[in-house]
C-alpha atoms as a PDB file:
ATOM      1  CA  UNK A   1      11.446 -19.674 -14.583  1.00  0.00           C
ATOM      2  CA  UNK A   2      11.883 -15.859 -15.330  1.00  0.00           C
ATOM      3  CA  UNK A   3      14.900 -14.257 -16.762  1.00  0.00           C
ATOM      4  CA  UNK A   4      16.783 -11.931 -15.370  1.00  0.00           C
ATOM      5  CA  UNK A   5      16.627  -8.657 -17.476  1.00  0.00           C
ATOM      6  CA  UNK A   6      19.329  -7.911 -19.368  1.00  0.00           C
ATOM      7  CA  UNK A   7      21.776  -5.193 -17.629  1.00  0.00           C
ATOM      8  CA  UNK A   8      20.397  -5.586 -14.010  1.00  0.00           C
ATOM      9  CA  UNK A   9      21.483  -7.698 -10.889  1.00  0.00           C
ATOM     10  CA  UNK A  10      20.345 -10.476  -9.544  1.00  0.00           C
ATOM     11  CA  UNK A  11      19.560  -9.017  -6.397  1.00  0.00           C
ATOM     12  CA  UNK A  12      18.075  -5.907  -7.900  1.00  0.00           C
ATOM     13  CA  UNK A  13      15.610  -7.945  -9.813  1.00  0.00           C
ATOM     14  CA  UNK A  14      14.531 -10.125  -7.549  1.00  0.00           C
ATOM     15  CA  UNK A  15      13.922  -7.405  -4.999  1.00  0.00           C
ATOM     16  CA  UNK A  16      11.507  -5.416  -7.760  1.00  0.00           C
ATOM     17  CA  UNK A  17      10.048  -9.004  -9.036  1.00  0.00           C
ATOM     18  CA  UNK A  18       8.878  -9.458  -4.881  1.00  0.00           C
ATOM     19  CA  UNK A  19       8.019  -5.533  -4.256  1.00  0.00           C
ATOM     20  CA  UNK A  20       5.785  -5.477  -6.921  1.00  0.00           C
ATOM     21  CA  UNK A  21       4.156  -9.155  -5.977  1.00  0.00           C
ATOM     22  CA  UNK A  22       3.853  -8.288  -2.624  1.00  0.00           C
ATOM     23  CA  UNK A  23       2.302  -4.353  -3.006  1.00  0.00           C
ATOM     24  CA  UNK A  24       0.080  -6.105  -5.622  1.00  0.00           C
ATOM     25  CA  UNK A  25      -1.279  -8.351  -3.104  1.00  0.00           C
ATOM     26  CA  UNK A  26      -0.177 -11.372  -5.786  1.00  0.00           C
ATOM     27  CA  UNK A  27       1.655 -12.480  -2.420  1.00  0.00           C
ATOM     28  CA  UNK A  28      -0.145 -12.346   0.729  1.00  0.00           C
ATOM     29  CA  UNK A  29       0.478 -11.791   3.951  1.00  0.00           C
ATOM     30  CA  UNK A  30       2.245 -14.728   5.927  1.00  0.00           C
ATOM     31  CA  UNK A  31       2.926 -16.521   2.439  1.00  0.00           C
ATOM     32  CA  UNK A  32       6.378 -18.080   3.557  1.00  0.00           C
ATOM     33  CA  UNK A  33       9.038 -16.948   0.819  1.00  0.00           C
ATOM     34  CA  UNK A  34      11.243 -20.024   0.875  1.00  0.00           C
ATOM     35  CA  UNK A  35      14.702 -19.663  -0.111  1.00  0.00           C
ATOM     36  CA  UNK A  36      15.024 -22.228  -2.810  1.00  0.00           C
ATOM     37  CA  UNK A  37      11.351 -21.852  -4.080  1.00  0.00           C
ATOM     38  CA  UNK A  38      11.776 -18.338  -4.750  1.00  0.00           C
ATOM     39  CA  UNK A  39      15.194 -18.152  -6.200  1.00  0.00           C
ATOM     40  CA  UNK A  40      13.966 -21.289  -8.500  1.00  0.00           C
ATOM     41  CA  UNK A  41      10.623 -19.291  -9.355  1.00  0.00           C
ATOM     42  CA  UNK A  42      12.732 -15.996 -10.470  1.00  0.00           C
ATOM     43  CA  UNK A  43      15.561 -17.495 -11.652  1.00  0.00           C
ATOM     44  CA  UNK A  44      18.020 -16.042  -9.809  1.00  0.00           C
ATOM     45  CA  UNK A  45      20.815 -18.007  -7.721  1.00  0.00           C
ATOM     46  CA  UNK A  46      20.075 -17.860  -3.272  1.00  0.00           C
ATOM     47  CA  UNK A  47      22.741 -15.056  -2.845  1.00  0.00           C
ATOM     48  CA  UNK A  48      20.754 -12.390  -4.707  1.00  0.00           C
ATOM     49  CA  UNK A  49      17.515 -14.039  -3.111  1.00  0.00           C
ATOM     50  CA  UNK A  50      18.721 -13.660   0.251  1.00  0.00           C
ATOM     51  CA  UNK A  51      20.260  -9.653  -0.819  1.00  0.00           C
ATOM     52  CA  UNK A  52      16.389  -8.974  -1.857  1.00  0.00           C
ATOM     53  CA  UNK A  53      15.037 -10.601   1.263  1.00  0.00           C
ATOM     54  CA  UNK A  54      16.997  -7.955   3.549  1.00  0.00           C
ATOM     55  CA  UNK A  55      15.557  -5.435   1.709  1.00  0.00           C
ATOM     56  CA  UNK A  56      12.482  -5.935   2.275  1.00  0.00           C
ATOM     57  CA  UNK A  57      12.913  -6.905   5.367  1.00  0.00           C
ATOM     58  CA  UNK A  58      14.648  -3.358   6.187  1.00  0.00           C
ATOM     59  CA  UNK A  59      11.302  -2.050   4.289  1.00  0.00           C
ATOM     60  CA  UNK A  60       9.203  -3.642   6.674  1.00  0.00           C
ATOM     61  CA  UNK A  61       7.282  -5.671   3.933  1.00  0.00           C
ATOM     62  CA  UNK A  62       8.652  -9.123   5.275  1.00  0.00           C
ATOM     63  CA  UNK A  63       9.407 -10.573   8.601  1.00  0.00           C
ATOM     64  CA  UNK A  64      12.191 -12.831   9.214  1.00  0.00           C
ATOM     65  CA  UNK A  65      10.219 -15.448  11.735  1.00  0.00           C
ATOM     66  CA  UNK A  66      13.121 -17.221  11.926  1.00  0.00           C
ATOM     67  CA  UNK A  67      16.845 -18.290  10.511  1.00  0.00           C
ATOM     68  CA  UNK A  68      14.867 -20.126   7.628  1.00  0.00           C
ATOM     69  CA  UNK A  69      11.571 -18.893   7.650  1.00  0.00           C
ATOM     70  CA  UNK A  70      10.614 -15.607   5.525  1.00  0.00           C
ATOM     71  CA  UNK A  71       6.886 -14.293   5.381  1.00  0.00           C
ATOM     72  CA  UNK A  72       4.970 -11.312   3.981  1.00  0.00           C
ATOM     73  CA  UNK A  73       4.131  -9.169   6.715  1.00  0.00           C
ATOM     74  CA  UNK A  74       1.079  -8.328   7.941  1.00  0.00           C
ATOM     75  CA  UNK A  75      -0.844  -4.809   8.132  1.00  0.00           C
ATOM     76  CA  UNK A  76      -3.873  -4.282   9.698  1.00  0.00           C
ATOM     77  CA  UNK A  77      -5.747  -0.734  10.603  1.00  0.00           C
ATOM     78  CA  UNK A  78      -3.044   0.112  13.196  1.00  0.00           C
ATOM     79  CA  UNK A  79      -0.486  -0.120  11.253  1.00  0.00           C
ATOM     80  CA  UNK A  80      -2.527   2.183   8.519  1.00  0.00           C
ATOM     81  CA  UNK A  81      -2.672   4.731  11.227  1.00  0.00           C
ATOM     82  CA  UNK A  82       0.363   4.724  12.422  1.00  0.00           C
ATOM     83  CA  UNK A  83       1.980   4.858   8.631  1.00  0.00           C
ATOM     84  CA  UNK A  84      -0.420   8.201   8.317  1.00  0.00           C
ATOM     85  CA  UNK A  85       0.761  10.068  11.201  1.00  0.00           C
ATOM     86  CA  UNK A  86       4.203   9.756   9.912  1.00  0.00           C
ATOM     87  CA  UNK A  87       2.534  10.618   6.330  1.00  0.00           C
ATOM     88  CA  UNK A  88       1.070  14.063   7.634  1.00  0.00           C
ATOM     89  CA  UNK A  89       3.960  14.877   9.480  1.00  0.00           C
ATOM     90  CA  UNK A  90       6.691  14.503   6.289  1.00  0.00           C
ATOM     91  CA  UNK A  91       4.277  15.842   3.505  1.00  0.00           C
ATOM     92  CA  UNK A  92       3.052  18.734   5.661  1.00  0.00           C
ATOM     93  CA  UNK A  93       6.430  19.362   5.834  1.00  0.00           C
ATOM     94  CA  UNK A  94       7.200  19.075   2.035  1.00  0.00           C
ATOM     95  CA  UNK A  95       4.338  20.627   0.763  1.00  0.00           C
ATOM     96  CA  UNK A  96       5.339  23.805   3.065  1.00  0.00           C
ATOM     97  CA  UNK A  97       9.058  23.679   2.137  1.00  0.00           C
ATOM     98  CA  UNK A  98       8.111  23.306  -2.205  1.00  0.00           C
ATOM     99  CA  UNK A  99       6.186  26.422  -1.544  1.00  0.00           C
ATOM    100  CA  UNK A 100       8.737  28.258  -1.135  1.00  0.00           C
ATOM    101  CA  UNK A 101      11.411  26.703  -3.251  1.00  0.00           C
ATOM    102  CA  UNK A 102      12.189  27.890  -6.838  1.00  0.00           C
ATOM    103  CA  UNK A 103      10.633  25.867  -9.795  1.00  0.00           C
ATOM    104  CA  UNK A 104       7.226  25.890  -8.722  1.00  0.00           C
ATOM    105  CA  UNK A 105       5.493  26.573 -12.068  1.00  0.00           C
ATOM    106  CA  UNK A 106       5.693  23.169 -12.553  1.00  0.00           C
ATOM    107  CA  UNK A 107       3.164  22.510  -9.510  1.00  0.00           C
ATOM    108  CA  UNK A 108       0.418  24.864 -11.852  1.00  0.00           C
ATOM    109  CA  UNK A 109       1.057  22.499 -14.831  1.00  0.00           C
ATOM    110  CA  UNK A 110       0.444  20.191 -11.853  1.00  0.00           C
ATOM    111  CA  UNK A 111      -2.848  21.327 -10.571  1.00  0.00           C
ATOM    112  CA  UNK A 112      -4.385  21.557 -14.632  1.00  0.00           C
ATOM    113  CA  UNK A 113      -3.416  17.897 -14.954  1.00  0.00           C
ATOM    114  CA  UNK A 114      -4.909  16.989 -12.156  1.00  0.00           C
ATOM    115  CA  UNK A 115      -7.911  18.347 -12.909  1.00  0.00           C
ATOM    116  CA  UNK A 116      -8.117  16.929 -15.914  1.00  0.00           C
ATOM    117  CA  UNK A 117      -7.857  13.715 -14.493  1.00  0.00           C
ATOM    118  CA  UNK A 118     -10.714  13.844 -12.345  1.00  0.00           C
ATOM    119  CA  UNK A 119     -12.820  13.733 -15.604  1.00  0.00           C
ATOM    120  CA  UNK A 120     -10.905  10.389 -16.569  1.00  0.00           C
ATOM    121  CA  UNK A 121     -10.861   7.744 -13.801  1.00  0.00           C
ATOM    122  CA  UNK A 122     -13.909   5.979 -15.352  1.00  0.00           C
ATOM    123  CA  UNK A 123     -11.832   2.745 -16.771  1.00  0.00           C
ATOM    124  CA  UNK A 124      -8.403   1.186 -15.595  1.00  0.00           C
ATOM    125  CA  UNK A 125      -6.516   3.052 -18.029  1.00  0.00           C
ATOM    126  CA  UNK A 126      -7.526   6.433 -16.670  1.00  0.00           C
ATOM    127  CA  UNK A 127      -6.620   5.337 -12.963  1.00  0.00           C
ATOM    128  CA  UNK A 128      -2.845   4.038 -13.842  1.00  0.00           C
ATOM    129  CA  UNK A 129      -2.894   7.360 -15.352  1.00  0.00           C
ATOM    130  CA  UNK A 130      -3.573   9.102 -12.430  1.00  0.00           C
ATOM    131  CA  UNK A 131      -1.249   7.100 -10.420  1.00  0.00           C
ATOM    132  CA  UNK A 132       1.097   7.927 -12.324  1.00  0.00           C
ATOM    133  CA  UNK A 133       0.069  11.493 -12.134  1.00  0.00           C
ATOM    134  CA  UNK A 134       0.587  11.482  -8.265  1.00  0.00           C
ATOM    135  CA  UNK A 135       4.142  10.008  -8.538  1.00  0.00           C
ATOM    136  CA  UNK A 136       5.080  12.770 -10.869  1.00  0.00           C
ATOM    137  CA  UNK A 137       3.775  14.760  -8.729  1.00  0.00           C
ATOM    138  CA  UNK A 138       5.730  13.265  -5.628  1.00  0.00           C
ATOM    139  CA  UNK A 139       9.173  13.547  -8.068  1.00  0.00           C
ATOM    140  CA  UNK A 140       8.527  17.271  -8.052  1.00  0.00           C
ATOM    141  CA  UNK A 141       7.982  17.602  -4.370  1.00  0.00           C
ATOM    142  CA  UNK A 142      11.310  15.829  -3.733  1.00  0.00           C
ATOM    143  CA  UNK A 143      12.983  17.723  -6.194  1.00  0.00           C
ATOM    144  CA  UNK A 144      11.813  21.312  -5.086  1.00  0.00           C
ATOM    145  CA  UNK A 145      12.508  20.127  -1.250  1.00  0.00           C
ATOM    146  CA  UNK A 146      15.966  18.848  -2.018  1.00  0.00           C
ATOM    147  CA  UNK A 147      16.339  17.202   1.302  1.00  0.00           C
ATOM    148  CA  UNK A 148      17.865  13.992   0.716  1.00  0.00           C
ATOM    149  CA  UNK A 149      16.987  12.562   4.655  1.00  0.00           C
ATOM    150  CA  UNK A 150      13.008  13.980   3.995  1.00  0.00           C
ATOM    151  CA  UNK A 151      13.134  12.305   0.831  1.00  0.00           C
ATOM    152  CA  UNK A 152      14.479   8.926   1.748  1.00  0.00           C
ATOM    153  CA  UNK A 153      11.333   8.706   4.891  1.00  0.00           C
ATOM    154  CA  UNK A 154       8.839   9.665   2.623  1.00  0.00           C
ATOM    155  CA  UNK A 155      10.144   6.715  -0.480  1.00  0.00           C
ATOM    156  CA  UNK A 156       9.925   4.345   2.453  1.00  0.00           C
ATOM    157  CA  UNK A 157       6.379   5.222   3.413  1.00  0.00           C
ATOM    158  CA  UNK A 158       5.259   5.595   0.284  1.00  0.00           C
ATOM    159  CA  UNK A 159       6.384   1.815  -0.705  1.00  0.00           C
ATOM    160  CA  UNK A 160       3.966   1.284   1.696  1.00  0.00           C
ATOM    161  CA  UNK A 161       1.506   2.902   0.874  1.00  0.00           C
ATOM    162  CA  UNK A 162       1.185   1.481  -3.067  1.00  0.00           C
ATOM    163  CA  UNK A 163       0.181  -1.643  -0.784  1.00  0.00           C
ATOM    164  CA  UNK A 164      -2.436   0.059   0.963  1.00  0.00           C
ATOM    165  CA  UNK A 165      -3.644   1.509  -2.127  1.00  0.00           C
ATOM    166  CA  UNK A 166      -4.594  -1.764  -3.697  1.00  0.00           C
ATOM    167  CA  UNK A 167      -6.017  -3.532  -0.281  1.00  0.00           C
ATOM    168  CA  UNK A 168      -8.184  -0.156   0.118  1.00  0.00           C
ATOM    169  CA  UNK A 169      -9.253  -0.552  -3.642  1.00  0.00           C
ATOM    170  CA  UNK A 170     -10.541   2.123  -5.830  1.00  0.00           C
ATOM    171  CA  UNK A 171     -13.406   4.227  -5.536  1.00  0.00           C
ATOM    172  CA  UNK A 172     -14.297   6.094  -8.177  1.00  0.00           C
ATOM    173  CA  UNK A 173     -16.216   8.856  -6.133  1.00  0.00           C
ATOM    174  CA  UNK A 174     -13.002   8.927  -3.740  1.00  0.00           C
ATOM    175  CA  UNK A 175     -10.636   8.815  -6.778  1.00  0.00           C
ATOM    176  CA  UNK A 176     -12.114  12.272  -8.032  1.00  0.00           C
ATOM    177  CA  UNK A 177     -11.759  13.548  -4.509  1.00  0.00           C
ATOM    178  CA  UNK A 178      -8.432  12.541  -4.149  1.00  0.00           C
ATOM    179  CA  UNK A 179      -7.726  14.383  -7.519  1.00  0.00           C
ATOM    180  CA  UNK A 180      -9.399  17.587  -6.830  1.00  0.00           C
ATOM    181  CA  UNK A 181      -7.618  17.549  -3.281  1.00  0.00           C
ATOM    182  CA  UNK A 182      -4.111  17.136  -5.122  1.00  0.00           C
ATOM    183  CA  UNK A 183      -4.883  20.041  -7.448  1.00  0.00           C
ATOM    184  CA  UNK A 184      -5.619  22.440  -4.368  1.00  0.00           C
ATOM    185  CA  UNK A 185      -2.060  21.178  -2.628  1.00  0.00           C
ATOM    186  CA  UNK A 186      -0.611  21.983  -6.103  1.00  0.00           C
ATOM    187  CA  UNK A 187      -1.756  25.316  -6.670  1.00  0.00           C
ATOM    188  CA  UNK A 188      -1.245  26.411  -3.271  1.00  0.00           C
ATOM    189  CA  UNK A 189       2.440  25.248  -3.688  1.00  0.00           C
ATOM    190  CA  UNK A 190       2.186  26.839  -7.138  1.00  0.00           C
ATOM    191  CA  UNK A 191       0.985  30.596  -5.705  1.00  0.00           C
ATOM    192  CA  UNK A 192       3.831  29.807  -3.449  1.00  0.00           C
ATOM    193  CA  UNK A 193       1.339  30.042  -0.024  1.00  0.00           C
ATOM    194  CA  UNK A 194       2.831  27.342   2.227  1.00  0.00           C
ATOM    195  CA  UNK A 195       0.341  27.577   5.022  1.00  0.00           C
ATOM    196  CA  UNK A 196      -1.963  26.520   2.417  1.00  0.00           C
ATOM    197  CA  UNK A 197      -0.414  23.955   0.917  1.00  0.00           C
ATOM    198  CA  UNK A 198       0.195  22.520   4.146  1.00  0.00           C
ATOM    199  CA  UNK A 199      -3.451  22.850   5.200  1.00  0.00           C
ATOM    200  CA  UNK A 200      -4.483  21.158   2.436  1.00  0.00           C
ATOM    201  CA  UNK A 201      -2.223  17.889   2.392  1.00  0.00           C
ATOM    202  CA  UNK A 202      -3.808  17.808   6.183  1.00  0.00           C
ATOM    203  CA  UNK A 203      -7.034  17.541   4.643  1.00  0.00           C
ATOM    204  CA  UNK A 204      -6.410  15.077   1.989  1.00  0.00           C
ATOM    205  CA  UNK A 205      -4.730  12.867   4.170  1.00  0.00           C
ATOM    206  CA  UNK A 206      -7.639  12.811   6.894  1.00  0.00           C
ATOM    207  CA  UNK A 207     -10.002  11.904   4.231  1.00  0.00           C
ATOM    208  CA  UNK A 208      -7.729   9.522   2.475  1.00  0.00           C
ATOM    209  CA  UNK A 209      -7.009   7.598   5.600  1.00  0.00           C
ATOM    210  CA  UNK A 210     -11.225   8.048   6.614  1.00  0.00           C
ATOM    211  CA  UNK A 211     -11.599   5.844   3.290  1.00  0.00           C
ATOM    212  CA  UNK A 212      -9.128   3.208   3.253  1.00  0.00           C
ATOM    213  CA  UNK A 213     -10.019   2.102   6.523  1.00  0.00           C
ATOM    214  CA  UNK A 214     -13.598   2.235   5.544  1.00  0.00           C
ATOM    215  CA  UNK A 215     -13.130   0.162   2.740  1.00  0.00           C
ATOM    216  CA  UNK A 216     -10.878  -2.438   5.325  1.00  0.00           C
ATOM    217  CA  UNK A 217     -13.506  -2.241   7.500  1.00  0.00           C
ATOM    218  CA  UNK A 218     -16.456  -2.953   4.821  1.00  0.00           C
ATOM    219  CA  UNK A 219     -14.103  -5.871   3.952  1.00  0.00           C
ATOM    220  CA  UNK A 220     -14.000  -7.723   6.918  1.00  0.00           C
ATOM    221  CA  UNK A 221     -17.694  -7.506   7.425  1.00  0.00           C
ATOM    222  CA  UNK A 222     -18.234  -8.939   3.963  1.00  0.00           C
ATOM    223  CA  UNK A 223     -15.608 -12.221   5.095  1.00  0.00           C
ATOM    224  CA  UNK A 224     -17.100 -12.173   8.616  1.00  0.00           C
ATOM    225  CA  UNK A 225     -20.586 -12.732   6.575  1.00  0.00           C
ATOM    226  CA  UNK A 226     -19.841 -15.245   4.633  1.00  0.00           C
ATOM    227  CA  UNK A 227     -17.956 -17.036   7.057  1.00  0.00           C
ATOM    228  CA  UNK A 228     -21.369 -17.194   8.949  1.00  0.00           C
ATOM    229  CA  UNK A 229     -23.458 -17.896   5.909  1.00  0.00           C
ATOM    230  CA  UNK A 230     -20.688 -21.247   5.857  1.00  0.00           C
ATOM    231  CA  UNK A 231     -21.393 -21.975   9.483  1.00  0.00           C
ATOM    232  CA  UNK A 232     -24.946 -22.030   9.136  1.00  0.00           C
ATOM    233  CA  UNK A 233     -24.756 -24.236   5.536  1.00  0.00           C
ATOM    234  CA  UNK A 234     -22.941 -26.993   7.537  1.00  0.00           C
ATOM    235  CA  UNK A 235     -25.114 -28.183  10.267  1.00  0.00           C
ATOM    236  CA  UNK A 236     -27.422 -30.815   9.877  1.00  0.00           C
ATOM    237  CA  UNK A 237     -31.263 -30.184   9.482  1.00  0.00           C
ATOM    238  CA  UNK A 238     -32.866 -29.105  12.650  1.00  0.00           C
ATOM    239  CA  UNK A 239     -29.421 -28.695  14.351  1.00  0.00           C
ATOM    240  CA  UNK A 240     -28.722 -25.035  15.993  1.00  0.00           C
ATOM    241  CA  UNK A 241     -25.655 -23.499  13.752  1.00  0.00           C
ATOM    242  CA  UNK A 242     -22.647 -24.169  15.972  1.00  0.00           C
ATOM    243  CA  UNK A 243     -23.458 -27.939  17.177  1.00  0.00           C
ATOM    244  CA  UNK A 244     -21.590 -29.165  14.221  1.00  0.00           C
ATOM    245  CA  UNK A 245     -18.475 -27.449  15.757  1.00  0.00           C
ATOM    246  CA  UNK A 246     -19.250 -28.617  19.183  1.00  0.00           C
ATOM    247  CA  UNK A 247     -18.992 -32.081  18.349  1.00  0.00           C
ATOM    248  CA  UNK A 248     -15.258 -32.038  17.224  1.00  0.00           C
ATOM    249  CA  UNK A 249     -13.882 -31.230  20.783  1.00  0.00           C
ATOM    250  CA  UNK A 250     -13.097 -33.804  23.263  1.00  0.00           C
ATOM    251  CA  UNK A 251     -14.803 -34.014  26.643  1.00  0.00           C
ATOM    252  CA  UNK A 252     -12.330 -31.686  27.998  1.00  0.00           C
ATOM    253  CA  UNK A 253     -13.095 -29.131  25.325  1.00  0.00           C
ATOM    254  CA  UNK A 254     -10.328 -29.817  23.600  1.00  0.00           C
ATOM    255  CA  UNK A 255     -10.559 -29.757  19.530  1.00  0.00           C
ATOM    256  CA  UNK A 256      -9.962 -33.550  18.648  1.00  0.00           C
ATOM    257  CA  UNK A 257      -7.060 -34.173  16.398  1.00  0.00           C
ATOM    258  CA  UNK A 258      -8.038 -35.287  12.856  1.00  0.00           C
END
């Protein structure tokens, strides 16, 4: 049983105990999130289980199947899409509007940073780094914007996106990309030329999106493999792969109940 940190709610924790599990991948998608399991596992009481629930559910991270029944949602490559068009379209806008906004020597500390941390996403260490590079770098975007409606999209898509992140996994050769594409968004915001900056956010989000569902992709052909390579392992010498699965339907074609 976990305890609840000292000075926060219930409902507070257990929404950030699930957010994290679920972005992590720790919970799947379609893992059922029973009531009394899950306020048991986190030590919280159901009330505070059932506040985080609607949160997530208003995040789009679970679906509520039915009165009872909870689950992780799914997302697949449309989804991925459809989450980047709405990507492009906010941070296009952002990186235009922090362009011309006050404060913007901080994006030139920025772009150094970030390209000093191209040199350092060799190990784990350097890539929480970085990650924690970009959501500095996303604080200063929201602050220099100050648009409290742009601001409250983009959290929601990027609470997405930390999920994404981790299903896409890391490559190192895209990770150094990635950085050297942030450092051109933050010096064009830094110079204070928005048609750049904008330009540039296009850019990295084409190829960002270009990898992630490359990697997705490169996944499911690795499962689809071995889910052949098991096919073929369980039919009986001399039998055609296939036969094995044949003979558990009924005469109608049917599957036979076990």
């Amino acid at each position: 049983m976990t305890i609840v940190a000292e000075g926060m709610r219930a409902g507070e924790f257990a929404y950030r105990a699930l957010l994290e599990e679920i972005q992590s991948g720790s919970l799947a998608a379609g893992t059922v999130l029973a009531e009394v399991e899950q306020a048991e596992r986190l030590g919280v009481s159901r009330t505070p289980l059932r506040e985080a629930l609607r949160r997530l559910t208003a995040d789009g991270l679970v679906e509520q199947l039915s009165p009872r029944i909870t689950v992780v949602a799914a997302i697949d490559a449309d989804d991925i899409r459809a989450l980047f068009a709405l990507r492009r379209a906010l941070e296009e806008t952002t990186a235009r509007a922090a362009a011309s906004a006050d404060g913007r020597a901080e994006f030139t500390e920025l772009a150094a940073r970030f390209a000093d941390a191209a040199e350092a996403l060799g190990d784990e260490e350097g890539r929480a780094q970085y990650y924690a590079l970009i959501a500095r770098f996303d604080e200063a975007l929201d602050a220099a914007v100050g648009n409290d409606y742009l601001t409250a999209a983009l959290r929601t898509v990027r609470t997405h996106l930390v999920r994404v992140r981790r299903m896409a996994r890391d490559k190192p050769a895209r990770l150094a990309a990635s950085a050297g594409e942030h450092r051109l968004i933050a010096e064009a915001i830094g110079s204070g030329d928005g048609d750049l900056a904008a330009h540039a956010t296009h850019v990295h989000l084409h190829n960002a999106l270009a990898s992630i569902l490359d990697s997705l992709n490169t996944e499911d052909h690795r499962v689809s493999s071995r889910a052949g390579s098991a096919g073929a392992r369980s039919t009986t010498p001399g039998e055609p792969a296939g036969s094995a699965g044949a003979r558990s339907t009924t005469p109608s074609g049917k599957k036979a109940r076990a």
